[in-house]
N, C-alpha and C. Protein backbone atom coordinates (compact mmCIF):
# COMPACT_ATOMS: atom_id res chain seq x y z
N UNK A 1 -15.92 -8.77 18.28
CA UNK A 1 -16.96 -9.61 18.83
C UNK A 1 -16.76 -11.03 18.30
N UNK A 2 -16.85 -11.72 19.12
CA UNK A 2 -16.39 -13.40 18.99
C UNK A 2 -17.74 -14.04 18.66
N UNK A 3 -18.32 -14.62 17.85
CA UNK A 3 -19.25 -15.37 17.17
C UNK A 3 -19.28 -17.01 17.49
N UNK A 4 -19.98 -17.60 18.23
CA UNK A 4 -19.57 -19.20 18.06
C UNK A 4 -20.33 -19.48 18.13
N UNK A 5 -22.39 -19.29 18.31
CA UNK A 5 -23.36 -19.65 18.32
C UNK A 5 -23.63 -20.15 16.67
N UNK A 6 -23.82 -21.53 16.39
CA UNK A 6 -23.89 -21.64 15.02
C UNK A 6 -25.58 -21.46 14.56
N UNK A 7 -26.29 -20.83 15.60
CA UNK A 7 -27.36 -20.45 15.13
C UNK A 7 -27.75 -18.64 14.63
N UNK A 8 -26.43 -18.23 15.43
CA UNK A 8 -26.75 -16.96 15.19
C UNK A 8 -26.69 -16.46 14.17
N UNK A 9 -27.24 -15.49 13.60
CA UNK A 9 -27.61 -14.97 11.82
C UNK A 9 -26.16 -14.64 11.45
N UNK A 10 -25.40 -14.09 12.51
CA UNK A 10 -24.40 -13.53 11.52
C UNK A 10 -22.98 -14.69 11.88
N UNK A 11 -23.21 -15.61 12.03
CA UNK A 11 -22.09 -16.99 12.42
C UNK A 11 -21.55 -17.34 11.08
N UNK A 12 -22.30 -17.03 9.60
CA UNK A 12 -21.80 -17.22 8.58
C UNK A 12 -20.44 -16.20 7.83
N UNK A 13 -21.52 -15.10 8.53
CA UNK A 13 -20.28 -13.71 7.85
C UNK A 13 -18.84 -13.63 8.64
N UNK A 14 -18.83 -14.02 10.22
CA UNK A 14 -18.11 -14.31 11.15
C UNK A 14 -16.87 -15.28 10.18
N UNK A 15 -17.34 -16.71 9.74
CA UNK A 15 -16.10 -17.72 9.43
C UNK A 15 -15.88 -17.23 8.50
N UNK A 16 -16.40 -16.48 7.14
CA UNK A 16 -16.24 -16.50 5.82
C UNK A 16 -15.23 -15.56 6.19
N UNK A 17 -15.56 -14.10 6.84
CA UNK A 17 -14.64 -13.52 6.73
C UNK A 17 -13.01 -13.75 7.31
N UNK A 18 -13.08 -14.79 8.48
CA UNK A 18 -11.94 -15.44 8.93
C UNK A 18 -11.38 -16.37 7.92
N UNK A 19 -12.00 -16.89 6.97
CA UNK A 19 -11.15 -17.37 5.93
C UNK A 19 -10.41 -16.56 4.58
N UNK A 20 -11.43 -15.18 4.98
CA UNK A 20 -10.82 -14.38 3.41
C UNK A 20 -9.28 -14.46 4.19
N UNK A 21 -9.42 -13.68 5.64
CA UNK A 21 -8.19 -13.22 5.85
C UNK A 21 -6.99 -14.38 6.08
N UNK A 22 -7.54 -15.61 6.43
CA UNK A 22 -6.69 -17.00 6.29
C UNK A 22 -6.30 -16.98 4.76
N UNK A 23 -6.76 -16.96 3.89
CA UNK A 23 -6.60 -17.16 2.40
C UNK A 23 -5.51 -16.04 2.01
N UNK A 24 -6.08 -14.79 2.30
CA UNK A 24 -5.32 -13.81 1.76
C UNK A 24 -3.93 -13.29 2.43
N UNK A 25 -3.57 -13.98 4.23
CA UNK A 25 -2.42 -13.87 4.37
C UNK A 25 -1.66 -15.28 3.82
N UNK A 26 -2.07 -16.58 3.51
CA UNK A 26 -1.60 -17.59 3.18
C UNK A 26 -0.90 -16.99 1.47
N UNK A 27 -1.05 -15.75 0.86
CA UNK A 27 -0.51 -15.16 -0.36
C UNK A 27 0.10 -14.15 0.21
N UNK A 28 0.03 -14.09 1.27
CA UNK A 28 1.24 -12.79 1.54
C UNK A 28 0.78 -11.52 1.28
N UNK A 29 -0.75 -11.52 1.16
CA UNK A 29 -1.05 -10.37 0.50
C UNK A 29 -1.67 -9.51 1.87
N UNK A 30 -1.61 -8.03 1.54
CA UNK A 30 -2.66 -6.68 2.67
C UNK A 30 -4.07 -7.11 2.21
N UNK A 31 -4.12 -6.25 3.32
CA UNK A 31 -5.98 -6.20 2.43
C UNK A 31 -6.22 -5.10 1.49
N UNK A 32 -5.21 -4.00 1.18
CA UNK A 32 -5.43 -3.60 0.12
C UNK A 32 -4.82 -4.18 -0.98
N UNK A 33 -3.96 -4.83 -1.29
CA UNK A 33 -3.54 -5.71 -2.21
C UNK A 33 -4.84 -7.31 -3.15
N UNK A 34 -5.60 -7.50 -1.78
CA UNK A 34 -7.24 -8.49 -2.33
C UNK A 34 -8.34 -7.16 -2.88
N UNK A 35 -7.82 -5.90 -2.10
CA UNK A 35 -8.82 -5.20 -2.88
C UNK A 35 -8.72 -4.87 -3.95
N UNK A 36 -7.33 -4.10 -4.22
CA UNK A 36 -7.23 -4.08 -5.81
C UNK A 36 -7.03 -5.06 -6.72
N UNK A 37 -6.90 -6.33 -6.17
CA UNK A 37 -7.00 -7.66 -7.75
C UNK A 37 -8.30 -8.26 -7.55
N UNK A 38 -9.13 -7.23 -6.58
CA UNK A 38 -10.75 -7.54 -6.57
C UNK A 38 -11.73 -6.48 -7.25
N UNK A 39 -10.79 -5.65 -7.53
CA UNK A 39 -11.84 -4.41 -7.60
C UNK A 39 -12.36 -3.79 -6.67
N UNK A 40 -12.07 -4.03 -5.45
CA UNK A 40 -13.03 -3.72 -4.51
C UNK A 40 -12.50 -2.44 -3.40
N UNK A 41 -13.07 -1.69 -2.48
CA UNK A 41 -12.14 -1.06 -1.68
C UNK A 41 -11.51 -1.85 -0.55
N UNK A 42 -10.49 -1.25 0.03
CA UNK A 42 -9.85 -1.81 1.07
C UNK A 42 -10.57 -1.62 2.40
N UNK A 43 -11.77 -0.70 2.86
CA UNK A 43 -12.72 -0.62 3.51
C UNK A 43 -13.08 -1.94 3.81
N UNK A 44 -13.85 -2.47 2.38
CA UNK A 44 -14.45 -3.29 2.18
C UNK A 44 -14.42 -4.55 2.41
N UNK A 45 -12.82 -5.02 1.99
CA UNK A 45 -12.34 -6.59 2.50
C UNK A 45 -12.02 -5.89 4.06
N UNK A 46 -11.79 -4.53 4.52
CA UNK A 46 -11.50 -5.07 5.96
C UNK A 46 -13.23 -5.26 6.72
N UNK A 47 -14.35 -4.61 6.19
CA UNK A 47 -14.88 -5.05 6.85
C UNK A 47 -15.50 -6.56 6.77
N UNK A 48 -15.24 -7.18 5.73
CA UNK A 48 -15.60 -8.39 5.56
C UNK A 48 -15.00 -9.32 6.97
N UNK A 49 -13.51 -8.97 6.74
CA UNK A 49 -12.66 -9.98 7.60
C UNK A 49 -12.98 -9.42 9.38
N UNK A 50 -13.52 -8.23 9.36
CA UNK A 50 -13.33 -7.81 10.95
C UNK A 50 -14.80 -7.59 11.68
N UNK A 51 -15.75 -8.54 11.20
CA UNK A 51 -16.78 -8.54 11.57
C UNK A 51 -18.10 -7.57 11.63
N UNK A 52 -17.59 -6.89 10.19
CA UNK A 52 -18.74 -5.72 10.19
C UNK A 52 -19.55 -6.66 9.81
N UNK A 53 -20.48 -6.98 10.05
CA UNK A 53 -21.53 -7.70 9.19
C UNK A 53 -22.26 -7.01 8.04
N UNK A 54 -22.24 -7.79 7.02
CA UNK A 54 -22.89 -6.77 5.67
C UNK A 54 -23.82 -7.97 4.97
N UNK A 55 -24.50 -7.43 4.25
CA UNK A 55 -24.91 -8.78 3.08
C UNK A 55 -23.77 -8.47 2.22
N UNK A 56 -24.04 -9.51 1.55
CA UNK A 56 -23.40 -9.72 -0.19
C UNK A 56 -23.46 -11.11 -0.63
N UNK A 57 -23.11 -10.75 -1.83
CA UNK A 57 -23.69 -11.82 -3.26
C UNK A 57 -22.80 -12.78 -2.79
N UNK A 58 -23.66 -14.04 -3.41
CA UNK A 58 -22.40 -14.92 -4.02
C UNK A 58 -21.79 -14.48 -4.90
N UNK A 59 -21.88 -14.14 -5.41
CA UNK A 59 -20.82 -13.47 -6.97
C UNK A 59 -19.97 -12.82 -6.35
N UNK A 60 -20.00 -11.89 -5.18
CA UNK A 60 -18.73 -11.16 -4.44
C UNK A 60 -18.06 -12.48 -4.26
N UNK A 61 -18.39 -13.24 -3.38
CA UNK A 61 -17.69 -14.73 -2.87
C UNK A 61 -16.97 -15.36 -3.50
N UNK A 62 -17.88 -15.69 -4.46
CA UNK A 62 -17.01 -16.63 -5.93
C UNK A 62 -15.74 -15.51 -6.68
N UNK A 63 -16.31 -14.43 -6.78
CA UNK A 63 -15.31 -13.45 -6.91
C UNK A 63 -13.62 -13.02 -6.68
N UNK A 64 -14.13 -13.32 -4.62
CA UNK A 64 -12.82 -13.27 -4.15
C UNK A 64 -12.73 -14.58 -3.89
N UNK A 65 -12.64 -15.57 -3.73
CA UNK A 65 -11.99 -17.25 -4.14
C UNK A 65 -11.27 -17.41 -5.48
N UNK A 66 -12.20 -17.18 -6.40
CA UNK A 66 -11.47 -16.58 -7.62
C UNK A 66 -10.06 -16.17 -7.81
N UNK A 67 -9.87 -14.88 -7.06
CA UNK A 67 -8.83 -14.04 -6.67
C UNK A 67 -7.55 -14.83 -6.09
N UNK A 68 -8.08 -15.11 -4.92
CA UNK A 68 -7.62 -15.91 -3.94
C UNK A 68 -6.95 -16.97 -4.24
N UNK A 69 -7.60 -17.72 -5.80
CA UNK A 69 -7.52 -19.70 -6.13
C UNK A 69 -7.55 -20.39 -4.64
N UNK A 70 -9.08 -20.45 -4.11
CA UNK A 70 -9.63 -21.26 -3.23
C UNK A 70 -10.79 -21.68 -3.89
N UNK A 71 -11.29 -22.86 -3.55
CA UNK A 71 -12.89 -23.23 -3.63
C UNK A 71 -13.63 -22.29 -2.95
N UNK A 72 -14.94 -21.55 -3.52
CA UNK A 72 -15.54 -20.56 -3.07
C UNK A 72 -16.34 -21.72 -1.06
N UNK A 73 -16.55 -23.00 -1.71
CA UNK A 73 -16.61 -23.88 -0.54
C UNK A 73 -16.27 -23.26 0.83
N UNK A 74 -14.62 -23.64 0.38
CA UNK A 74 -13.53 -23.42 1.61
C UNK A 74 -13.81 -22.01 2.15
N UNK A 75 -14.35 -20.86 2.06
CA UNK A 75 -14.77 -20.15 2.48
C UNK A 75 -15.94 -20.02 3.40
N UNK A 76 -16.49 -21.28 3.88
CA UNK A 76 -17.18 -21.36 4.49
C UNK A 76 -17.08 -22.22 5.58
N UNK A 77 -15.85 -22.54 5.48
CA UNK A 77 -15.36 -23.62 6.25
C UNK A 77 -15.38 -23.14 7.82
N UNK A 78 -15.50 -24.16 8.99
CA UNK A 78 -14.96 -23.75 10.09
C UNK A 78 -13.44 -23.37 10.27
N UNK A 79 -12.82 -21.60 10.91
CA UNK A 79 -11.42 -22.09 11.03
C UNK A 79 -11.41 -22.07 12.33
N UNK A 80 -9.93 -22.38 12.84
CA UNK A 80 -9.52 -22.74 14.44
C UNK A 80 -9.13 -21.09 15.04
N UNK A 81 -9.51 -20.48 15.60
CA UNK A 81 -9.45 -18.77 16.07
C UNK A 81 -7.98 -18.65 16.56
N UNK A 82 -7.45 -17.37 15.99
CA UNK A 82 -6.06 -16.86 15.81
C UNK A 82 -6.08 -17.30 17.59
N UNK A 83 -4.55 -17.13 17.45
CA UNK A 83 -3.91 -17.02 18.94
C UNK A 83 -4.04 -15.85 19.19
């Protein structure tokens, strides 16, 4: 599901997660590879990046930026949608 209403509730979880997965192929890494130097399951970053919508902390966020070495910021950034 394609997200571009910047009013809609979940327009935030939409870019963030398009940047984990911008961030985390820009390292060459799977998504089980951010899960385990996250702690986290591989479930988990995929549903981040594939539009499950979930809550979570900032502390997850800052967490995986952390991981990542991005500004937890840049995770919120607008990106330009895959080809």
């Amino acid at each position: 599901m394609k997200i571009t209403d910047k009013k809609d509730p979940n327009y935030v979880y939409y870019w963030v997660g398009k940047n984990i997965r911008k961030y985390r192929r820009a390292k060459g890494w799977s998504q089980s590879k951010l899960a385990n130097e996250c702690n986290y399951t591989t479930s988990f970053i995929a549903n981040l990046e594939n539009n499950a919508f979930q809550t979570l902390s900032l502390n997850t966020l800052y967490h995986i930026s952390m991981v990542l070495e991005v500004h937890i910021k840049d995770l919120f950034d607008d990106v330009e949608e895959e080809a």
